[in-house]
PDB file of N, CA and C in Angstrom:
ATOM      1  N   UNK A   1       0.841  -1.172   0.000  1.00  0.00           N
ATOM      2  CA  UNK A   1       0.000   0.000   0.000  1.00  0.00           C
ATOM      3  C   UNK A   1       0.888   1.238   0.000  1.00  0.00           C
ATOM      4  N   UNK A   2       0.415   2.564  -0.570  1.00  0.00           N
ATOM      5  CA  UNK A   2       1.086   3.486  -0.491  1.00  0.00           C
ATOM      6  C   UNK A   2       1.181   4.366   0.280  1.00  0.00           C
ATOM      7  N   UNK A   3       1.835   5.171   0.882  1.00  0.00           N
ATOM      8  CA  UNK A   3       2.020   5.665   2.548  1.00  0.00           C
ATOM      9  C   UNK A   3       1.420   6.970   1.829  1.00  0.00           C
ATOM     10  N   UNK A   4       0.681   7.571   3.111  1.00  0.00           N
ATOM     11  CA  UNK A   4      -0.122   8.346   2.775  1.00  0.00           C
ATOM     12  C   UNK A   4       0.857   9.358   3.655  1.00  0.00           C
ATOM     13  N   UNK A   5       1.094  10.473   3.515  1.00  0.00           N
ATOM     14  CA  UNK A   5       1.846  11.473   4.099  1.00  0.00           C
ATOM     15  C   UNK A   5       0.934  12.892   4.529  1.00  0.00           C
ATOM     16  N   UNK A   6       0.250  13.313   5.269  1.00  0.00           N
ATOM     17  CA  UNK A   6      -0.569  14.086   5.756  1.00  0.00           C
ATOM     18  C   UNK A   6      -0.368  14.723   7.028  1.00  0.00           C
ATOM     19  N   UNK A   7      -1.151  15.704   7.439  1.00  0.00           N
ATOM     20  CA  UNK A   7      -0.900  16.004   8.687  1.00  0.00           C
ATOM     21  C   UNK A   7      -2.543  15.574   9.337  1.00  0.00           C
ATOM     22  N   UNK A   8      -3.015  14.311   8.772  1.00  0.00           N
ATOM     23  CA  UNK A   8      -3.737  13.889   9.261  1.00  0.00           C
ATOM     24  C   UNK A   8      -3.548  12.940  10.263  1.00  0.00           C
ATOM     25  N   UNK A   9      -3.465  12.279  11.007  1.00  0.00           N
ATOM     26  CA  UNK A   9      -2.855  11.025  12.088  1.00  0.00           C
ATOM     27  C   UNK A   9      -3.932  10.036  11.405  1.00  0.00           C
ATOM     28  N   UNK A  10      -5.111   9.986  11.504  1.00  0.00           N
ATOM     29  CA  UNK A  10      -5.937   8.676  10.841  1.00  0.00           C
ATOM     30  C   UNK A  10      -5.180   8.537   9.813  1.00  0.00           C
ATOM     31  N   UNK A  11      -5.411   9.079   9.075  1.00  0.00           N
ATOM     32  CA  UNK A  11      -4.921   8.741   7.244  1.00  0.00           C
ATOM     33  C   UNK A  11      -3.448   7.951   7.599  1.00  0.00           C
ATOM     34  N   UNK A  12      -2.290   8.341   8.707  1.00  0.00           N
ATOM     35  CA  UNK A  12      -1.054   7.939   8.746  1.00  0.00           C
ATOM     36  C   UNK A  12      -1.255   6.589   9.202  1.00  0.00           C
ATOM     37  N   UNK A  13      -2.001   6.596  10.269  1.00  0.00           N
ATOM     38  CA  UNK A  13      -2.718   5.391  10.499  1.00  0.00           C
ATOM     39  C   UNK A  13      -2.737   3.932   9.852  1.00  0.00           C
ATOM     40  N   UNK A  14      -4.020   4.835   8.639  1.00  0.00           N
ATOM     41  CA  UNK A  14      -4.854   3.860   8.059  1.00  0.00           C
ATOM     42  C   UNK A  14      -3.783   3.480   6.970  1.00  0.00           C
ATOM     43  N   UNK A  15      -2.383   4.301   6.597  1.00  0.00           N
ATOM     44  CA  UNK A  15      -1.290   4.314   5.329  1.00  0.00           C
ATOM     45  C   UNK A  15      -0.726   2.402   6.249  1.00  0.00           C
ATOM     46  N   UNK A  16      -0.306   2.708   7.527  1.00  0.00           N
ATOM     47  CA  UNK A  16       0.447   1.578   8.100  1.00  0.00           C
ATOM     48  C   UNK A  16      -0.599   0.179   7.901  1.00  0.00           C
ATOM     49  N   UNK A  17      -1.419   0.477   8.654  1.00  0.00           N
ATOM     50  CA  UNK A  17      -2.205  -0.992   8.502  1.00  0.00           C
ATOM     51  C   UNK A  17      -3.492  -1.322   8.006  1.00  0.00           C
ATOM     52  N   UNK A  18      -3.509  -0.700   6.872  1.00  0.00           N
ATOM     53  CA  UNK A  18      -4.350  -0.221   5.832  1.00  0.00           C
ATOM     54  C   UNK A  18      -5.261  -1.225   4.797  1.00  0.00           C
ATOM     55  N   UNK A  19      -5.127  -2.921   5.198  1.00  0.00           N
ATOM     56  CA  UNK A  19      -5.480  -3.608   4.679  1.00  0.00           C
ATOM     57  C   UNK A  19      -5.594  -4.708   5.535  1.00  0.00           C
ATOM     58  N   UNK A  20      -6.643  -5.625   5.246  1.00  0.00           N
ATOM     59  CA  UNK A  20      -7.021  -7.002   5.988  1.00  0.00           C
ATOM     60  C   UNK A  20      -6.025  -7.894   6.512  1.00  0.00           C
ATOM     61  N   UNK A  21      -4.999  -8.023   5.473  1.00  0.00           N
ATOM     62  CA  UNK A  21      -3.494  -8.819   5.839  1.00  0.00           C
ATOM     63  C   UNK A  21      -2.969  -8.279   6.993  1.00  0.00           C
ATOM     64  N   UNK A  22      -2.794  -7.214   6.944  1.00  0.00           N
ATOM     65  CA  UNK A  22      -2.124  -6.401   8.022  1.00  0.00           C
ATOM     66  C   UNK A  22      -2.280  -6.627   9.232  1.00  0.00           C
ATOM     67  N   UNK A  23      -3.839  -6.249   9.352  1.00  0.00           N
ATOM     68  CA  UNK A  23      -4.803  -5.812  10.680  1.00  0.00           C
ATOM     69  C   UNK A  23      -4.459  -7.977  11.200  1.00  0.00           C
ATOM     70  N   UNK A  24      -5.234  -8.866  10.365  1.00  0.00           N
ATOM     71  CA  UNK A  24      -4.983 -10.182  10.785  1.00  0.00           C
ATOM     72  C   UNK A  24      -3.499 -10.781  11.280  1.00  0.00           C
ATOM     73  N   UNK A  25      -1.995 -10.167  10.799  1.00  0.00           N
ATOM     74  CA  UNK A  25      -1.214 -10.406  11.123  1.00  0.00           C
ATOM     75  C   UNK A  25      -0.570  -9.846  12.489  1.00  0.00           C
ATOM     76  N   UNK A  26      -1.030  -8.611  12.299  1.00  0.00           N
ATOM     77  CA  UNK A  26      -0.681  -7.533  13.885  1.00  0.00           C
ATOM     78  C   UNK A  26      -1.553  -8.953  14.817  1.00  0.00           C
ATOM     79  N   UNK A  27      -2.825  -9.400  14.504  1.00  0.00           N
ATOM     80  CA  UNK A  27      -3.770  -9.954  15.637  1.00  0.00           C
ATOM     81  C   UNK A  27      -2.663 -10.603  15.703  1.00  0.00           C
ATOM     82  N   UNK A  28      -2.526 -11.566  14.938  1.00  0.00           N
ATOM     83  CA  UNK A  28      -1.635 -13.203  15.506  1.00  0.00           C
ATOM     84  C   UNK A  28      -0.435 -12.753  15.855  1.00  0.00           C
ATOM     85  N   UNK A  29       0.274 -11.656  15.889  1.00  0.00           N
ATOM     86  CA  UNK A  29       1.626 -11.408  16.781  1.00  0.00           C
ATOM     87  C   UNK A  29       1.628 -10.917  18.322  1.00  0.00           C
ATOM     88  N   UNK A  30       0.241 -10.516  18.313  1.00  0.00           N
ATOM     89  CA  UNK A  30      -0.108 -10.034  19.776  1.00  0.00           C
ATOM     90  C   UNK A  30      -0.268 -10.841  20.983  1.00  0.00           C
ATOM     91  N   UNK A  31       0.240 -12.065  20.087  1.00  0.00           N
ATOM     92  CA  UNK A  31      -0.021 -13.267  21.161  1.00  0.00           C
ATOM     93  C   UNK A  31       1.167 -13.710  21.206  1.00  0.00           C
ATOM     94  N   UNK A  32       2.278 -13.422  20.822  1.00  0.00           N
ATOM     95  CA  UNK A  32       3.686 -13.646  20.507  1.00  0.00           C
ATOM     96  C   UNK A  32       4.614 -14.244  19.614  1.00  0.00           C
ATOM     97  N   UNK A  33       5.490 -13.777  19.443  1.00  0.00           N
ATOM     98  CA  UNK A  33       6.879 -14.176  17.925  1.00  0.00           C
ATOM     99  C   UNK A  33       6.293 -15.315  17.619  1.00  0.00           C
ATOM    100  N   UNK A  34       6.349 -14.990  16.326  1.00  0.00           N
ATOM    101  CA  UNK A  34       6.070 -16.542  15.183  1.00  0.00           C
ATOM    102  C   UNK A  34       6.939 -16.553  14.059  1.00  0.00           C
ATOM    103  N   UNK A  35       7.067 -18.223  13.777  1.00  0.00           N
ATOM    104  CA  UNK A  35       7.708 -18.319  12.572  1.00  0.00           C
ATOM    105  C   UNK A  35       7.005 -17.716  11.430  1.00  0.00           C
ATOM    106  N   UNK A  36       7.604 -17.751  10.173  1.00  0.00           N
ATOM    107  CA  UNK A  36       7.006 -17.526   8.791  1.00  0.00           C
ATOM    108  C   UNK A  36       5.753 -18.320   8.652  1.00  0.00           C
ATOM    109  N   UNK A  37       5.949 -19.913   9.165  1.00  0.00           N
ATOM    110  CA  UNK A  37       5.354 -20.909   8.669  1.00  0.00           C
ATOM    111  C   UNK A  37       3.863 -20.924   9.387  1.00  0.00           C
ATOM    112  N   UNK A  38       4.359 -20.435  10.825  1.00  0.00           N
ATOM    113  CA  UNK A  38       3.432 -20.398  12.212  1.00  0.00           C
ATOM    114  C   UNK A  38       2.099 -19.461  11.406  1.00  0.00           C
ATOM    115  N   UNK A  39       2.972 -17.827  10.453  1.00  0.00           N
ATOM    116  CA  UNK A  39       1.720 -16.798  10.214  1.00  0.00           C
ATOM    117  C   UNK A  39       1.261 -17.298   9.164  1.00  0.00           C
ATOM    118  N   UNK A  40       2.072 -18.223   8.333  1.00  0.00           N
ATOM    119  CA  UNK A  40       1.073 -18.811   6.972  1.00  0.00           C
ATOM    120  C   UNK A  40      -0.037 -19.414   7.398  1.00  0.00           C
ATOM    121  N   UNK A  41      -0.290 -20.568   8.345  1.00  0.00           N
ATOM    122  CA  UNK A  41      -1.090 -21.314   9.184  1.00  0.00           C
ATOM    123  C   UNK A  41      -2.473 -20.842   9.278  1.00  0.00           C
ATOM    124  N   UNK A  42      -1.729 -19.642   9.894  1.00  0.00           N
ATOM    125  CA  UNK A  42      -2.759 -18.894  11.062  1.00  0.00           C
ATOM    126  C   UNK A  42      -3.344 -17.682   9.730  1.00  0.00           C
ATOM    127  N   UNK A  43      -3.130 -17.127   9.056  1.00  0.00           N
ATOM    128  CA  UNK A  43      -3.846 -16.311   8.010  1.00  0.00           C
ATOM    129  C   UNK A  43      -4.336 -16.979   7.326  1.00  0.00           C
ATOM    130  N   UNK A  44      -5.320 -17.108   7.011  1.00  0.00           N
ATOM    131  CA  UNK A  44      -6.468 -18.499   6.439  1.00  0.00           C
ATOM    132  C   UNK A  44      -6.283 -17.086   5.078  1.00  0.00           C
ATOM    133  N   UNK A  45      -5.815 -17.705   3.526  1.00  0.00           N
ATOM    134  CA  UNK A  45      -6.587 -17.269   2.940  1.00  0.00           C
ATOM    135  C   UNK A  45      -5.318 -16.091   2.001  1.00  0.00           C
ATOM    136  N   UNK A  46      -4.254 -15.658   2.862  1.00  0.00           N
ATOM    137  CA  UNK A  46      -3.152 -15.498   1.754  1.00  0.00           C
ATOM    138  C   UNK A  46      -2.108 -16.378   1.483  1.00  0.00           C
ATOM    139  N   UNK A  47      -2.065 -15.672   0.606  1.00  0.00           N
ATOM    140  CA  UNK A  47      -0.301 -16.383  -0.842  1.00  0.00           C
ATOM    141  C   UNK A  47       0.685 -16.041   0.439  1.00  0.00           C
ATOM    142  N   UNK A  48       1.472 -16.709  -0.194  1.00  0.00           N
ATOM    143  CA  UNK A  48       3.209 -16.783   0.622  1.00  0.00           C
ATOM    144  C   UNK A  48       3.966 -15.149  -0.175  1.00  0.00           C
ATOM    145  N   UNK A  49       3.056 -14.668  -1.403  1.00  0.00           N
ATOM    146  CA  UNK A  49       3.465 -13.866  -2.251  1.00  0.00           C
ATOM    147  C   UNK A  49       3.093 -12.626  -1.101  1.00  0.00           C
ATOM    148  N   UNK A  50       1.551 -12.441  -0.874  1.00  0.00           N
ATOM    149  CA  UNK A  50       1.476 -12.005  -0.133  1.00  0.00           C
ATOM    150  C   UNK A  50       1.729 -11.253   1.161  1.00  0.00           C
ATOM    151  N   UNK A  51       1.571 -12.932   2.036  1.00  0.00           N
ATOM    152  CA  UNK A  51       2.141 -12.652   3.357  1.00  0.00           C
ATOM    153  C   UNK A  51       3.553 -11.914   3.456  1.00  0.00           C
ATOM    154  N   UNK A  52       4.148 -12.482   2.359  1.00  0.00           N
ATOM    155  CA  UNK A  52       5.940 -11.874   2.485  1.00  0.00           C
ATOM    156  C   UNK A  52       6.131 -10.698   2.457  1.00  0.00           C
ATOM    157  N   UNK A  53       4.862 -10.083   0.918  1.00  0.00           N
ATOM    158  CA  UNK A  53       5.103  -8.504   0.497  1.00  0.00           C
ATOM    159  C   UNK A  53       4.589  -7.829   2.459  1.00  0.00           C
ATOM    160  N   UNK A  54       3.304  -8.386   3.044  1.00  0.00           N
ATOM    161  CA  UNK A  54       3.109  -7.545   4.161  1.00  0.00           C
ATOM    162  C   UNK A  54       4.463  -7.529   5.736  1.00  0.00           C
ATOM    163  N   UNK A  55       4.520  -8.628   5.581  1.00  0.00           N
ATOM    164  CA  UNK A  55       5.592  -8.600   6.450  1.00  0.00           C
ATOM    165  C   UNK A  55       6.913  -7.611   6.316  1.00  0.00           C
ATOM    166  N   UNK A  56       6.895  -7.670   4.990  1.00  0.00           N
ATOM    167  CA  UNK A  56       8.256  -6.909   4.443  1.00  0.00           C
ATOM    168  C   UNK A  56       7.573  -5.458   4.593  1.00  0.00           C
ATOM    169  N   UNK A  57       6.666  -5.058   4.457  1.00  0.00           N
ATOM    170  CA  UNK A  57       5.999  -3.751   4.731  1.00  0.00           C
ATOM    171  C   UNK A  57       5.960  -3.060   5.973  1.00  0.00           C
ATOM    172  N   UNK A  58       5.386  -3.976   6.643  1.00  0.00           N
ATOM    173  CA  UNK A  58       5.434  -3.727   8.258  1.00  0.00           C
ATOM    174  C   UNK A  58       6.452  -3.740   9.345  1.00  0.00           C
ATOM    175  N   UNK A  59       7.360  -4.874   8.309  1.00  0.00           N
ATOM    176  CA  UNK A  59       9.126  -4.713   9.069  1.00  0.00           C
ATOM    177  C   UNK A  59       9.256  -2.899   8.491  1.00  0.00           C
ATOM    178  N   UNK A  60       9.335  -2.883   7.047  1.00  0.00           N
ATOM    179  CA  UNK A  60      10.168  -1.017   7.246  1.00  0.00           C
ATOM    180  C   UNK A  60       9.582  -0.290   7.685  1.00  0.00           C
ATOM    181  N   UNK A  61       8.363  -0.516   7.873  1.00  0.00           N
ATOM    182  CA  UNK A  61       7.427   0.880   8.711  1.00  0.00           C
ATOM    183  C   UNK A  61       7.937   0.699  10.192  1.00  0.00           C
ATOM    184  N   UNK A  62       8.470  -0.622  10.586  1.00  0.00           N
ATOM    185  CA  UNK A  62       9.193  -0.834  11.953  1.00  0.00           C
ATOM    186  C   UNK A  62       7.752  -0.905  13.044  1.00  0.00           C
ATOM    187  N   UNK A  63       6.847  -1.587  12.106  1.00  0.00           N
ATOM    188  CA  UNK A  63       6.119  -2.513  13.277  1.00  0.00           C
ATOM    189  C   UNK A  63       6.360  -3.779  13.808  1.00  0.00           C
ATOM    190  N   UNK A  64       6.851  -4.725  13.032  1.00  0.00           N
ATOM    191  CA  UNK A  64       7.096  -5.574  13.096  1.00  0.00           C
ATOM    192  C   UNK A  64       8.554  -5.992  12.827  1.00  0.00           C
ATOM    193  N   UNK A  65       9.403  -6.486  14.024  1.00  0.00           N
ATOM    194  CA  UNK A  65      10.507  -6.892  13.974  1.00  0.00           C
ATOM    195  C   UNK A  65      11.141  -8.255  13.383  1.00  0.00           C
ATOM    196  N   UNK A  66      11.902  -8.602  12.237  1.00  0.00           N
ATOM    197  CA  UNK A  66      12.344  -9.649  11.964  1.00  0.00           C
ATOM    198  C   UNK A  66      13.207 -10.385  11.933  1.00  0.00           C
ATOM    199  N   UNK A  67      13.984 -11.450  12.956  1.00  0.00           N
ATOM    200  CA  UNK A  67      15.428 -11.686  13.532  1.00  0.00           C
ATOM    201  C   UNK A  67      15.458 -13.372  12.618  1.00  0.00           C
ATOM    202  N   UNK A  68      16.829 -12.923  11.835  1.00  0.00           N
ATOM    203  CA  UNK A  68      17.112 -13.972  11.370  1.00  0.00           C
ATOM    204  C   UNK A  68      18.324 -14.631  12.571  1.00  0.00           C
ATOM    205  N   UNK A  69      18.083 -16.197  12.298  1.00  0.00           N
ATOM    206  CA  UNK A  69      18.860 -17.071  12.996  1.00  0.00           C
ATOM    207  C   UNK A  69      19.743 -17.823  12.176  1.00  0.00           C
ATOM    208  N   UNK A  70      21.236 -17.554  12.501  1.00  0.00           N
ATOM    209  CA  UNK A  70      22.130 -17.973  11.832  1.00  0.00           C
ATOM    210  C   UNK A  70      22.309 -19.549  11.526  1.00  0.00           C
ATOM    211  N   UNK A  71      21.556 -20.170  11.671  1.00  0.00           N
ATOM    212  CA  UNK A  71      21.344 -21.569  11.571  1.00  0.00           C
ATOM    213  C   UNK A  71      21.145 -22.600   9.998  1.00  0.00           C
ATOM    214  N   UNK A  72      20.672 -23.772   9.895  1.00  0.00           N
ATOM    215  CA  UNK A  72      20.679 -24.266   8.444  1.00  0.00           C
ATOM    216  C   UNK A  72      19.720 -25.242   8.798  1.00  0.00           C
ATOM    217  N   UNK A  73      18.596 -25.336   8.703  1.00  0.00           N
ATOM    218  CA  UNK A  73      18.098 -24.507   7.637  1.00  0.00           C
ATOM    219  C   UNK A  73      17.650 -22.706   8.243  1.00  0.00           C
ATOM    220  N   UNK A  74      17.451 -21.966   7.234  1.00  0.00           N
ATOM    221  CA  UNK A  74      17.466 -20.914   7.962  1.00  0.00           C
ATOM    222  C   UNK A  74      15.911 -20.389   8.951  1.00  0.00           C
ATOM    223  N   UNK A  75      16.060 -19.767  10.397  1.00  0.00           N
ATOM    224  CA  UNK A  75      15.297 -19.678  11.254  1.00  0.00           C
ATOM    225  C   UNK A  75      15.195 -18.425  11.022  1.00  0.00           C
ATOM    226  N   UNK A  76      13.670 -18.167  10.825  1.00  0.00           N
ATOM    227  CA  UNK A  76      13.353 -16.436  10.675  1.00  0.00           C
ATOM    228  C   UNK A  76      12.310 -16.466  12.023  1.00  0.00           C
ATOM    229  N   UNK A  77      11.916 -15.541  12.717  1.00  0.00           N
ATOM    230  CA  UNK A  77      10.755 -14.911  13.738  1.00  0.00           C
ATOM    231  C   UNK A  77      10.689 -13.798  12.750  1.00  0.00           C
ATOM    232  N   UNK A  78       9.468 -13.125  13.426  1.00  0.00           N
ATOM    233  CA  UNK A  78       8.647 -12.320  13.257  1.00  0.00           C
ATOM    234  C   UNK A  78       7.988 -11.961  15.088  1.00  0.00           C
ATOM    235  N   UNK A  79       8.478 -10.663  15.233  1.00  0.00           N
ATOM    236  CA  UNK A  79       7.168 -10.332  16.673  1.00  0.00           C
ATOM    237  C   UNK A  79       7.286  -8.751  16.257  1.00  0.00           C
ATOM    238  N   UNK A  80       6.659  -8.317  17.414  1.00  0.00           N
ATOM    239  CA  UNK A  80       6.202  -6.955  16.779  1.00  0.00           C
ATOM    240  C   UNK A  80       7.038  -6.079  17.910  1.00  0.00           C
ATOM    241  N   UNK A  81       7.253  -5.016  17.331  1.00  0.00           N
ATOM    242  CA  UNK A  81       8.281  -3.959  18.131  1.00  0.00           C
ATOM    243  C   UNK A  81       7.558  -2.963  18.889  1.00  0.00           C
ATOM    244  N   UNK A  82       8.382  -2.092  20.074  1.00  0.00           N
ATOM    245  CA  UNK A  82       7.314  -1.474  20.601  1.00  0.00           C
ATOM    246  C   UNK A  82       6.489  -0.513  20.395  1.00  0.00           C
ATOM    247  N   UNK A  83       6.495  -0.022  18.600  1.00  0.00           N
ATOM    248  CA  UNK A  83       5.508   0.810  18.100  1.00  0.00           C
ATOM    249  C   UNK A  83       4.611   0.044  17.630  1.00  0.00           C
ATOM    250  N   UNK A  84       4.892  -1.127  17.012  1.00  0.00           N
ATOM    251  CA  UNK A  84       3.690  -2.131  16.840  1.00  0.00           C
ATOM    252  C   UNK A  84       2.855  -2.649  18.215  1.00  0.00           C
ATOM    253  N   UNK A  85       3.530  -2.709  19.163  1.00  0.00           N
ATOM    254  CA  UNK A  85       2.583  -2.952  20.470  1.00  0.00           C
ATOM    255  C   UNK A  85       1.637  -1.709  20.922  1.00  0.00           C
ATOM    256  N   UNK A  86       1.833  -0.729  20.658  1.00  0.00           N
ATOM    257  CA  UNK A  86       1.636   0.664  20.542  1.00  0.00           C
ATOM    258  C   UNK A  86       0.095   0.540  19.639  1.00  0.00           C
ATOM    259  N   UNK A  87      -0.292  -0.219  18.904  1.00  0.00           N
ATOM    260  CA  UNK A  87      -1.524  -1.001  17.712  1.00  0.00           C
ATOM    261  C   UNK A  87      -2.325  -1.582  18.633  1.00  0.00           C
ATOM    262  N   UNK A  88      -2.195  -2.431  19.811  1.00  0.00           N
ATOM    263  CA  UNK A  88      -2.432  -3.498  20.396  1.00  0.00           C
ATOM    264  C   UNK A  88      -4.493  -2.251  20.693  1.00  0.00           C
ATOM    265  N   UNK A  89      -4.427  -1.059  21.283  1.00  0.00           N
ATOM    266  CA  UNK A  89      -5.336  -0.683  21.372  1.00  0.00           C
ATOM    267  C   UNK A  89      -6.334  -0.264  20.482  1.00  0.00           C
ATOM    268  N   UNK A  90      -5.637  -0.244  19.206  1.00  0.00           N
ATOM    269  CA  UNK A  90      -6.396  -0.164  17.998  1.00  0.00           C
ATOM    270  C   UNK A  90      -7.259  -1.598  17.853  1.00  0.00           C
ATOM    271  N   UNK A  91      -6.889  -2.720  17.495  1.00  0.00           N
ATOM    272  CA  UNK A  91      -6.879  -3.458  17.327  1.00  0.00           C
ATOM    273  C   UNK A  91      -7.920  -4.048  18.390  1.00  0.00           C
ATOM    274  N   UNK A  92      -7.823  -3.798  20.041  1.00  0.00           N
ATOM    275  CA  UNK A  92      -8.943  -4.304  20.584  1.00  0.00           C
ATOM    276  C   UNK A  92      -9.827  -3.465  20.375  1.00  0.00           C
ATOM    277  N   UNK A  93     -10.030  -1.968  20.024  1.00  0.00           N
ATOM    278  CA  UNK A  93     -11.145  -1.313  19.435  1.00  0.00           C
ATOM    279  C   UNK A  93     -12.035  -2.226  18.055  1.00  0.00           C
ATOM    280  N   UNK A  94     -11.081  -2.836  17.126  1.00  0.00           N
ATOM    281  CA  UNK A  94     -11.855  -3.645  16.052  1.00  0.00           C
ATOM    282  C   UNK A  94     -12.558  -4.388  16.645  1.00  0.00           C
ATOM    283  N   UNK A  95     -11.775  -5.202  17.702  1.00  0.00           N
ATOM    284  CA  UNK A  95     -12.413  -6.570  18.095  1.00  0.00           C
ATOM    285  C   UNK A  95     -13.736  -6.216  18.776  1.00  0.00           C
ATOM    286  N   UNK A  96     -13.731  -5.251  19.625  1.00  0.00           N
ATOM    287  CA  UNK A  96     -15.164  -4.938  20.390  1.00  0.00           C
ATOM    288  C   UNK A  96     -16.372  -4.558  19.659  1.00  0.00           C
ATOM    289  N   UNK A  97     -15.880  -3.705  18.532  1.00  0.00           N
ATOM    290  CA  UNK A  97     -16.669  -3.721  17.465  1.00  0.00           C
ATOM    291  C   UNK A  97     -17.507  -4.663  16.653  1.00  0.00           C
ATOM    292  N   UNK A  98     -16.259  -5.668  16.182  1.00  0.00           N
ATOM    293  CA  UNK A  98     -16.594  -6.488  15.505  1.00  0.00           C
ATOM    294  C   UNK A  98     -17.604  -7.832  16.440  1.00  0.00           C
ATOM    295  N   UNK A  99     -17.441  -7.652  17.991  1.00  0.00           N
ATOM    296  CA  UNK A  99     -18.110  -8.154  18.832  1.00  0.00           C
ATOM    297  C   UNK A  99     -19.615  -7.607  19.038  1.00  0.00           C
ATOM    298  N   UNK A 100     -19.574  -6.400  18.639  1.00  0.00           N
ATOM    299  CA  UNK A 100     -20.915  -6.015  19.149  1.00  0.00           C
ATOM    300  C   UNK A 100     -21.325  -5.833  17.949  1.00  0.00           C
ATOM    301  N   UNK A 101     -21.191  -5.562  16.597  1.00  0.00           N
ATOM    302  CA  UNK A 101     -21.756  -5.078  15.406  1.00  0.00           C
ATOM    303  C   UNK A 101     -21.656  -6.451  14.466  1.00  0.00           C
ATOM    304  N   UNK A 102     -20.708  -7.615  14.647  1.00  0.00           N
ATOM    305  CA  UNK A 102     -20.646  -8.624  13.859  1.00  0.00           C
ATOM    306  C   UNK A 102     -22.047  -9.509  13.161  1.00  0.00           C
ATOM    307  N   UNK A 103     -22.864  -9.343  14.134  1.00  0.00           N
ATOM    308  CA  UNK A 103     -23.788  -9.851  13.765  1.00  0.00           C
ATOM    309  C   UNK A 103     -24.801  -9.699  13.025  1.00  0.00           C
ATOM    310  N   UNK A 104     -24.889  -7.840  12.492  1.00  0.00           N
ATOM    311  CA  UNK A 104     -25.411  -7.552  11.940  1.00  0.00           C
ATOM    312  C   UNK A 104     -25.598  -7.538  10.202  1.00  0.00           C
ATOM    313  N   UNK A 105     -24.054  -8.485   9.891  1.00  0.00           N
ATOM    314  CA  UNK A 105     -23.683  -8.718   8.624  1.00  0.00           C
ATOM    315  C   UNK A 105     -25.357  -9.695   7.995  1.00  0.00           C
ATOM    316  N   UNK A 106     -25.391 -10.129   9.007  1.00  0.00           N
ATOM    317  CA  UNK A 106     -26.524 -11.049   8.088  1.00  0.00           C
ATOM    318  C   UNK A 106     -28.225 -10.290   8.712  1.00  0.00           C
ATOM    319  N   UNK A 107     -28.316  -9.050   8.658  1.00  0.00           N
ATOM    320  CA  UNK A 107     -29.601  -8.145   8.729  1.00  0.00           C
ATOM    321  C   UNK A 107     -30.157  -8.167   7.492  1.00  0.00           C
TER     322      UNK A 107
END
């Protein structure tokens, strides 16, 4: 996605985690570091093309931290840094939402 540059704070916001991949991957790190393989699992529904381009997105925006392990075969994590934990209240705002308004998809 393309970074939106404003002196708006939503819009800067919505530039970082601005898409479904995103918002679902921040969820599953909030529960702690995962492999590559761990967030393929757990995101029902993207490409490896995908997941990679968001991860790689959210590492340079420096939400998400990525520590390679010098090992063979090679060991990657993924957890989130402390501006990505900094999300954690966004994110339970969706969920309460999506708790109290979810149901109305089928009105």
């Amino acid at each position: 996605m393309k970074k939106i540059y404003t002196n708006c704070p939503v819009e800067y916001t919505a530039s970082i985690i601005g898409n479904k991949w995103k918002i679902i991957i921040l969820r599953d790190l909030l529960t702690g570091t995962k492999r590559y393989n761990e967030l393929a699992k757990s995101v029902i529904g993207i490409s490896a093309k995908v997941l990679t381009e968001n991860l790689r997105e959210l590492v340079n925006d420096g939400i998400v931290k990525r520590t390679v392990y010098p090992v063979v075969p090679p060991k990657v994590e993924y957890s989130l840094t402390n501006k990505g934990w900094e999300l954690k209240n966004v994110l339970e705002c969706m969920k309460l939402f999506g708790e109290k308004y979810g149901s109305d998809r089928n009105e």
